[in-house]
C-alpha atoms as a PDB file:
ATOM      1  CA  UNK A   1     -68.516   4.000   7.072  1.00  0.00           C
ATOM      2  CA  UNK A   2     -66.547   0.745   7.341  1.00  0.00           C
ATOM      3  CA  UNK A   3     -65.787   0.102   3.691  1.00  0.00           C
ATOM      4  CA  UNK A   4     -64.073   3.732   4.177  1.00  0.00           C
ATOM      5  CA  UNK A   5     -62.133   3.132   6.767  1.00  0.00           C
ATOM      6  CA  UNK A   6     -60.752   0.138   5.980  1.00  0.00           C
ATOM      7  CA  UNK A   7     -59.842   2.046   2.462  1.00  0.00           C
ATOM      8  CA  UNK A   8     -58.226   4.618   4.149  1.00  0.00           C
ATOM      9  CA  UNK A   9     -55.910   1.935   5.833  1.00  0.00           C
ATOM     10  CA  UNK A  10     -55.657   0.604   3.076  1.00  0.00           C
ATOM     11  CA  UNK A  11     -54.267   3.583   1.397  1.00  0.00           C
ATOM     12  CA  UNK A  12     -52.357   4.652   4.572  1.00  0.00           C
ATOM     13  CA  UNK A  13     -50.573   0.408   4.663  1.00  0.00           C
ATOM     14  CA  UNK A  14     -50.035   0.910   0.391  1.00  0.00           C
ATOM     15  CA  UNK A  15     -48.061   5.111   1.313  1.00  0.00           C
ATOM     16  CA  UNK A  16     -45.895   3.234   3.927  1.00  0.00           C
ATOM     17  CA  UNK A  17     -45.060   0.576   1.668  1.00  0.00           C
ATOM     18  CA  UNK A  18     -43.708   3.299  -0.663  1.00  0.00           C
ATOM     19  CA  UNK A  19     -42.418   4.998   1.718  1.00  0.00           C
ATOM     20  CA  UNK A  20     -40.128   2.238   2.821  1.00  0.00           C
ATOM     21  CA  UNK A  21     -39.485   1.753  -0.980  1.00  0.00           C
ATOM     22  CA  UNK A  22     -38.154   5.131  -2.173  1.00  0.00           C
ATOM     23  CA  UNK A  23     -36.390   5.327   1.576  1.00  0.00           C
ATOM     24  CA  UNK A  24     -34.506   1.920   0.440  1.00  0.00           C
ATOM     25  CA  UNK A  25     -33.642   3.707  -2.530  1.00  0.00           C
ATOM     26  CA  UNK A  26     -32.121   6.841  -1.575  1.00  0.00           C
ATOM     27  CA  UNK A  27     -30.225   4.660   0.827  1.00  0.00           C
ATOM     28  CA  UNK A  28     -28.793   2.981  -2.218  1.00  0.00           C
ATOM     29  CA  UNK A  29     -28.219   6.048  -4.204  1.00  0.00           C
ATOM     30  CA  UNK A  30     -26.446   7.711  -0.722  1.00  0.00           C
ATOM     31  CA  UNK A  31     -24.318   4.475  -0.760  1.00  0.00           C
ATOM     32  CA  UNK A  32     -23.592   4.411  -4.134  1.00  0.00           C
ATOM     33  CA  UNK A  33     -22.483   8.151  -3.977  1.00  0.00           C
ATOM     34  CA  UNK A  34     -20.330   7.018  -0.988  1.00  0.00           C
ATOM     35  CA  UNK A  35     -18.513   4.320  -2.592  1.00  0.00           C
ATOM     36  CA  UNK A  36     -17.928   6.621  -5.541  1.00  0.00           C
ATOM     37  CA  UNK A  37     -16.219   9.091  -3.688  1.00  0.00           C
ATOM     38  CA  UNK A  38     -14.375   6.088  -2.149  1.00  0.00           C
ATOM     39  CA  UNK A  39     -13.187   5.310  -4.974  1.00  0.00           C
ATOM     40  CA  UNK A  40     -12.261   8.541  -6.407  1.00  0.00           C
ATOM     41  CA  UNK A  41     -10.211   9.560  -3.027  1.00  0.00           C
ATOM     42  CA  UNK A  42      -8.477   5.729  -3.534  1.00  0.00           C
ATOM     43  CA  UNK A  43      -7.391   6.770  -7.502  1.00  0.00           C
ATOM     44  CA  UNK A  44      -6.289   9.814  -6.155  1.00  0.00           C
ATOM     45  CA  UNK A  45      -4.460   8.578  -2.982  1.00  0.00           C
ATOM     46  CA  UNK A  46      -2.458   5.909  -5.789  1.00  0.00           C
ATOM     47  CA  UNK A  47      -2.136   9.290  -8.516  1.00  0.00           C
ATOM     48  CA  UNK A  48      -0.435  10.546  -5.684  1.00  0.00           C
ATOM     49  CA  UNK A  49       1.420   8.056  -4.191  1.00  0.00           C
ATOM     50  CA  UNK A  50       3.244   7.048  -7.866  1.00  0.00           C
ATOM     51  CA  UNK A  51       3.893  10.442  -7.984  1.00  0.00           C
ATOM     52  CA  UNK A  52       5.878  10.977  -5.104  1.00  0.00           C
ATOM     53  CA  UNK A  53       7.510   7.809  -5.180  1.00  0.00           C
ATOM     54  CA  UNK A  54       9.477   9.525  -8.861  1.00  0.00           C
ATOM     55  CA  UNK A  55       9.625  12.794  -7.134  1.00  0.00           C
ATOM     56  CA  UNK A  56      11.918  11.983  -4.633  1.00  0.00           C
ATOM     57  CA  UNK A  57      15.310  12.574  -6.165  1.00  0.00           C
ATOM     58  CA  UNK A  58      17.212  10.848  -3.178  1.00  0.00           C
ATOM     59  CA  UNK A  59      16.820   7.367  -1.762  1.00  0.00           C
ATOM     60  CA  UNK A  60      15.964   8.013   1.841  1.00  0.00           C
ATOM     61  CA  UNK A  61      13.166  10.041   1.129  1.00  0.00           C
ATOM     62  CA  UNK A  62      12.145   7.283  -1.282  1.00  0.00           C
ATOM     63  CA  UNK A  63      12.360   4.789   1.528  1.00  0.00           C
ATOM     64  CA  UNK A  64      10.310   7.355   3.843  1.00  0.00           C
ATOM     65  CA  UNK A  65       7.602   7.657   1.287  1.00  0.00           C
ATOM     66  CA  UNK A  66       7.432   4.218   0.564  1.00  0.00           C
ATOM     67  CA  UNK A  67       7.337   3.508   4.997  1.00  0.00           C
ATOM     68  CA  UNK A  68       4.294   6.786   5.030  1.00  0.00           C
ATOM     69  CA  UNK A  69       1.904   4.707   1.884  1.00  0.00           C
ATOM     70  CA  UNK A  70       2.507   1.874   3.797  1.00  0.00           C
ATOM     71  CA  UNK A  71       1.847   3.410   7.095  1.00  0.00           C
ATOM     72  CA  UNK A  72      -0.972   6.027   6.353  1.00  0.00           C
ATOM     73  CA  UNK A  73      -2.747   4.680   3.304  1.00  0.00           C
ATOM     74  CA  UNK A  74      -2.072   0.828   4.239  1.00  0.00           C
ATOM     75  CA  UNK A  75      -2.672   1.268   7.670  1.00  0.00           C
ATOM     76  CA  UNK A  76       0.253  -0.905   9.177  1.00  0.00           C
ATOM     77  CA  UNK A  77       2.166  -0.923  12.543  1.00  0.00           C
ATOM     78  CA  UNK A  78       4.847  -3.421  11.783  1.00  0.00           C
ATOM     79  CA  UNK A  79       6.393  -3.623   8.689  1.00  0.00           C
ATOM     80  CA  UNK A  80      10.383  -3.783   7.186  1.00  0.00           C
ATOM     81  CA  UNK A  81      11.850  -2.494   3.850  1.00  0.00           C
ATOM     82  CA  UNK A  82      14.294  -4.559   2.565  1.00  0.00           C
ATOM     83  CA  UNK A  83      16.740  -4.396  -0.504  1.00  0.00           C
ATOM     84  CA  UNK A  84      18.579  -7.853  -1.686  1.00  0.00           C
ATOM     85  CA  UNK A  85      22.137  -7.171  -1.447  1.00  0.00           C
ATOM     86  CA  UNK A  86      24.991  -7.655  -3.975  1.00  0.00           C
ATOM     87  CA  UNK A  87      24.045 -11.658  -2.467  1.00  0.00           C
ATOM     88  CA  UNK A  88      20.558 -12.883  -3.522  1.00  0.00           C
ATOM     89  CA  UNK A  89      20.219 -14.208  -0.052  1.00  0.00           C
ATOM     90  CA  UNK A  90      21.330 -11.447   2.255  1.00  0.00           C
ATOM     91  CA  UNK A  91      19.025  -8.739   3.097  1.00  0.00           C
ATOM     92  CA  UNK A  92      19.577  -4.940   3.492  1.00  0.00           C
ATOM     93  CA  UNK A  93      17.372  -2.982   5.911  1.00  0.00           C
ATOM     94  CA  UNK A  94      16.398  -0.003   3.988  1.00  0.00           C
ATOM     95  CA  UNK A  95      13.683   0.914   6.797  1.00  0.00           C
ATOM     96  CA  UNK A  96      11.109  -0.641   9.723  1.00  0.00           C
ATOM     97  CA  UNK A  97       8.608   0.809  12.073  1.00  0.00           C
ATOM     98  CA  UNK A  98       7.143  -1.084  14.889  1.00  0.00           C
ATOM     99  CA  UNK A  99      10.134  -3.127  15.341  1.00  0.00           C
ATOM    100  CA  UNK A 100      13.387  -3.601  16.832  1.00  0.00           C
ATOM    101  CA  UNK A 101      15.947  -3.531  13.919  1.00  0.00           C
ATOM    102  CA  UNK A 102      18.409  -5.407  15.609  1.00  0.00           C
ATOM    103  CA  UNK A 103      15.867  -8.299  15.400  1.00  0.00           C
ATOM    104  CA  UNK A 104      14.777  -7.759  12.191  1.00  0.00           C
ATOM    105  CA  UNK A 105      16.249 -10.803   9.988  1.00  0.00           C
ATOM    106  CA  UNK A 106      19.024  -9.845   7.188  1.00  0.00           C
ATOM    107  CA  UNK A 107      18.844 -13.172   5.506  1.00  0.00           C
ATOM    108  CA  UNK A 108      16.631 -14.391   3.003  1.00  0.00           C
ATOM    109  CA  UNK A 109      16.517 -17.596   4.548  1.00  0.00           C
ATOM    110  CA  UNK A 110      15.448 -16.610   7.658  1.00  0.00           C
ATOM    111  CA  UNK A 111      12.734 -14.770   7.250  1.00  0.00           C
ATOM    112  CA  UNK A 112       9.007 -16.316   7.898  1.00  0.00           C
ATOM    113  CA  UNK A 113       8.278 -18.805   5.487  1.00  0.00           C
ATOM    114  CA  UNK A 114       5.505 -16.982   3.616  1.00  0.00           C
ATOM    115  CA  UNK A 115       7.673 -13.889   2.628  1.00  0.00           C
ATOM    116  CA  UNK A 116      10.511 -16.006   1.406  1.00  0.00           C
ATOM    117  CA  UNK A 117       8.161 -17.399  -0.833  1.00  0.00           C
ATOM    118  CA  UNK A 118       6.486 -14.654  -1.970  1.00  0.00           C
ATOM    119  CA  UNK A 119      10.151 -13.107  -2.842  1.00  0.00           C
ATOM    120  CA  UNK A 120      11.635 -16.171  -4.457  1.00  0.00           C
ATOM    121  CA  UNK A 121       8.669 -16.806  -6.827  1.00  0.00           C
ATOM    122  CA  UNK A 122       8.002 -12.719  -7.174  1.00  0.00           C
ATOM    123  CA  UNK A 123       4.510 -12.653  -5.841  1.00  0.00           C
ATOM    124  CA  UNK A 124       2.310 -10.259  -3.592  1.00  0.00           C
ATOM    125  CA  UNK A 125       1.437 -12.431  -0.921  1.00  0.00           C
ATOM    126  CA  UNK A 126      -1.416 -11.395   1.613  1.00  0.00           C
ATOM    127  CA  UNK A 127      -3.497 -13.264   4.010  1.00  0.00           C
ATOM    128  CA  UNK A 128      -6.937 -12.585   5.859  1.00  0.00           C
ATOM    129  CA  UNK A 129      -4.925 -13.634   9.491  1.00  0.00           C
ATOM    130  CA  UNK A 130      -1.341 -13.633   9.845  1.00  0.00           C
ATOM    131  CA  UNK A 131       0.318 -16.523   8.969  1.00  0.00           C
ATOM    132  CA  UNK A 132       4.082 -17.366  10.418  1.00  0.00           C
ATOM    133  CA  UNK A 133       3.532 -13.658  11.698  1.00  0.00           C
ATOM    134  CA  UNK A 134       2.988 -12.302   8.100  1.00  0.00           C
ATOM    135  CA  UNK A 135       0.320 -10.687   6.951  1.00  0.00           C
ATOM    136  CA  UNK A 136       1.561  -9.771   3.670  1.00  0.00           C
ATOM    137  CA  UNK A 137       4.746  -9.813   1.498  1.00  0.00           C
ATOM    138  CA  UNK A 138       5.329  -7.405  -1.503  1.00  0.00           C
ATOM    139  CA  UNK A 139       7.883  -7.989  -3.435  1.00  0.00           C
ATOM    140  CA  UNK A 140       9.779  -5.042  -5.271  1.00  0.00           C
ATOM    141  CA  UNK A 141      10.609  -5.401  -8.875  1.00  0.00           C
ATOM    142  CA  UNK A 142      12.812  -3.950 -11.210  1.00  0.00           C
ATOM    143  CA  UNK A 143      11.323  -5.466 -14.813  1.00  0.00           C
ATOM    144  CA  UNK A 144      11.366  -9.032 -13.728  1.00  0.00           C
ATOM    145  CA  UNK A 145      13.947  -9.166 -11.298  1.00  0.00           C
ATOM    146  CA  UNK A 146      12.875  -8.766  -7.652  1.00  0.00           C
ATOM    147  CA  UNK A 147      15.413  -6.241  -6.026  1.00  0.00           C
ATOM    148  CA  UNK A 148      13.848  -5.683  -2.739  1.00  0.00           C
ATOM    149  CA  UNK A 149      10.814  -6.723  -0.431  1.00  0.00           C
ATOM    150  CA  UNK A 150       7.943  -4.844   1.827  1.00  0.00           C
ATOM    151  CA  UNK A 151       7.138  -7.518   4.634  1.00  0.00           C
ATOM    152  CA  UNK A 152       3.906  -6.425   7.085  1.00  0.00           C
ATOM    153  CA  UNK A 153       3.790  -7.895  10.248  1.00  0.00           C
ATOM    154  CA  UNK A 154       0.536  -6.386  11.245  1.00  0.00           C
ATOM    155  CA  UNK A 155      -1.793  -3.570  10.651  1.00  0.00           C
ATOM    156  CA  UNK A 156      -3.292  -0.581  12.712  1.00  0.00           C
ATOM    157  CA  UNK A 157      -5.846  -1.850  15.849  1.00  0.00           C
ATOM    158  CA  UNK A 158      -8.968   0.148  14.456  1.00  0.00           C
ATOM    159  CA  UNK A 159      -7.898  -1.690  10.538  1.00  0.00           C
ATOM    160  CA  UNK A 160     -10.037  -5.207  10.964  1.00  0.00           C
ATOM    161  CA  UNK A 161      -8.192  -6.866   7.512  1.00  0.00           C
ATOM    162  CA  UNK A 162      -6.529  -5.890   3.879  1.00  0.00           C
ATOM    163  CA  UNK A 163      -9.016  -4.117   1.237  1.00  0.00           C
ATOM    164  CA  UNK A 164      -9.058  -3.888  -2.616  1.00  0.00           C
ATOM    165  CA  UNK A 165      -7.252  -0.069  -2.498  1.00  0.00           C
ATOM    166  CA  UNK A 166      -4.096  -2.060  -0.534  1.00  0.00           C
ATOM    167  CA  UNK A 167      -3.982  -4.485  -2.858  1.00  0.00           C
ATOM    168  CA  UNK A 168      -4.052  -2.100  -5.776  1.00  0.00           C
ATOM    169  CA  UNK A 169      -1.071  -0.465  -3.051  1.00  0.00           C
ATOM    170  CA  UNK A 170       0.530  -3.484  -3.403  1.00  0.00           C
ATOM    171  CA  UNK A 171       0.734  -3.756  -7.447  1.00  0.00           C
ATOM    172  CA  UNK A 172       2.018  -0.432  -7.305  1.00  0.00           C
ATOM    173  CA  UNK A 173       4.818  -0.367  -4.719  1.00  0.00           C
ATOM    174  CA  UNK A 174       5.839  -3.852  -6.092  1.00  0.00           C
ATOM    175  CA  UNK A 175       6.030  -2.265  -9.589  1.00  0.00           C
ATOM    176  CA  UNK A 176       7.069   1.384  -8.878  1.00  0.00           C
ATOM    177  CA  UNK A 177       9.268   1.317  -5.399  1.00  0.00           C
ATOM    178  CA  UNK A 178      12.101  -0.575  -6.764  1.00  0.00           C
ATOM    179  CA  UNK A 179      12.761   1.755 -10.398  1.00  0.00           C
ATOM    180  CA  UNK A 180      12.013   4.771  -8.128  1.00  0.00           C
ATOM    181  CA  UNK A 181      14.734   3.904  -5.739  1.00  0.00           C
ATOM    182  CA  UNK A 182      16.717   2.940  -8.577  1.00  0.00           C
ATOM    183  CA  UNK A 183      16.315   6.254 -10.222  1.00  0.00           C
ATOM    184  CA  UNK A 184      17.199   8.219  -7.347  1.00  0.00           C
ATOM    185  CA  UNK A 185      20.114   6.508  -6.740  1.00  0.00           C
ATOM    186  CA  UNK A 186      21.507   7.360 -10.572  1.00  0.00           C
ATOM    187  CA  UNK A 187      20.461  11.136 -10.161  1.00  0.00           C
ATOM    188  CA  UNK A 188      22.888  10.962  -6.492  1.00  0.00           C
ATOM    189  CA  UNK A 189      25.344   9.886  -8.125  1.00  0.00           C
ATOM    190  CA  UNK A 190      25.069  12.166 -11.572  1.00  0.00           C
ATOM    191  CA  UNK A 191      24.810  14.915  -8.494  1.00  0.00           C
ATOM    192  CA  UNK A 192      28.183  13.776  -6.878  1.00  0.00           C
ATOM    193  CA  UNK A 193      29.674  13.386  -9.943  1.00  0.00           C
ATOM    194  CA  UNK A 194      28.783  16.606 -10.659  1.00  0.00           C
ATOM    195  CA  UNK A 195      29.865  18.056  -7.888  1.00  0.00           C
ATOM    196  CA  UNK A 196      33.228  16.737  -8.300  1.00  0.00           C
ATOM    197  CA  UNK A 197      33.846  18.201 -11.717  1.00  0.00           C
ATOM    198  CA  UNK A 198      32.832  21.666 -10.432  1.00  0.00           C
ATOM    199  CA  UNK A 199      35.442  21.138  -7.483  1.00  0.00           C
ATOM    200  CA  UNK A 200      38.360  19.648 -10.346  1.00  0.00           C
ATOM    201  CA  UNK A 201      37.420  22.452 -12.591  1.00  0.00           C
ATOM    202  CA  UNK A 202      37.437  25.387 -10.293  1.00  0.00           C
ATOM    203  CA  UNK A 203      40.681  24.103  -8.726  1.00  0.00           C
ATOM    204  CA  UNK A 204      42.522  23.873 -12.223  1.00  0.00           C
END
């Protein structure tokens, strides 16, 4: 009577050791499946974010696309677009949310330390805590010539740090933003241009 009770415990100890085994698993498997489908909706969100950034056709909704990826899919609450002006070391304020833009710098050299660099040596530039105030620096490129820059500040409250989709963010807004802007602002002015002919040919 013993010898079959202690089998049966036996038996019972060895089912909820399997148990615990094949429940480990299908944890695995369920967080495998998640990170999948992660990483599906993160191709897709960057499919779609390329894609918008060539279907806008004028430059302010360029810059507001650019300002909702970096708001909605980055997840930041401070942040500034700039363009370099006709002067590599003046800035132009294409857009900004969470700050004042009267105190938002329009010189190269006086922005934070860490996003000058990152724009003179054409480098995405990101850090685990803010550093000088920046958390990142993306700089926009046309070929190899850096026309622009995305500085962030900070991010959302409930956002603890920068992950691997806004870094892939990153690689494309520095390589797409710029030639998208620059795009829209040749098909403005083939539109104006345009539009003038029509008015010079209807008035002869």
């Amino acid at each position: 009577m013993g010898s079959d009770l202690e089998q049966q415990e036996k038996r019972i100890a060895d089912l909820e050791r399997e148990l615990r085994v094949q429940t480990d698993r299908a944890r695995n498997a369920l967080a495998k499946c998640d990170a999948l489908q992660r990483e599906n909706a993160q191709l897709a969100n960057l499919y779609v974010s390329s894609y918008r950034l060539y279907q806008s056709l004028v430059p302010t909704d360029v810059v507001d696309v650019i300002q909702e990826i970096v708001i909605n899919l980055v997840g930041s609450e401070e942040f500034a677009v700039y363009e370099l002006a006709s002067r590599d070391d003046v800035l132009a304020l294409l857009g900004s949310f969470g700050l004042d833009p009267e105190a938002v710098h329009t010189e190269l050299s006086a922005l934070p330390a860490p996003a000058r660099e990152a724009i003179e040596k054409n480098q995405v530039v990101t850090f685990s805590a803010a550093r000088d105030g920046v958390l990142a620096c993306v700089p926009l490129r046309r070929g190899d010539r850096v026309t622009g820059a995305i500085v962030i500040y900070s991010l959302l409250e409930h956002k603890p740090g920068l992950e691997r989709l806004d870094h892939e963010l990153f690689e494309l807004l520095a390589t797409h933003a710029a030639p998208a802007l620059h795009c829209s602002r040749l098909n403005a002015r083939e539109a104006a241009l345009s539009a003038v002919g029509q008015i010079d040919h209807s008035v002869s």
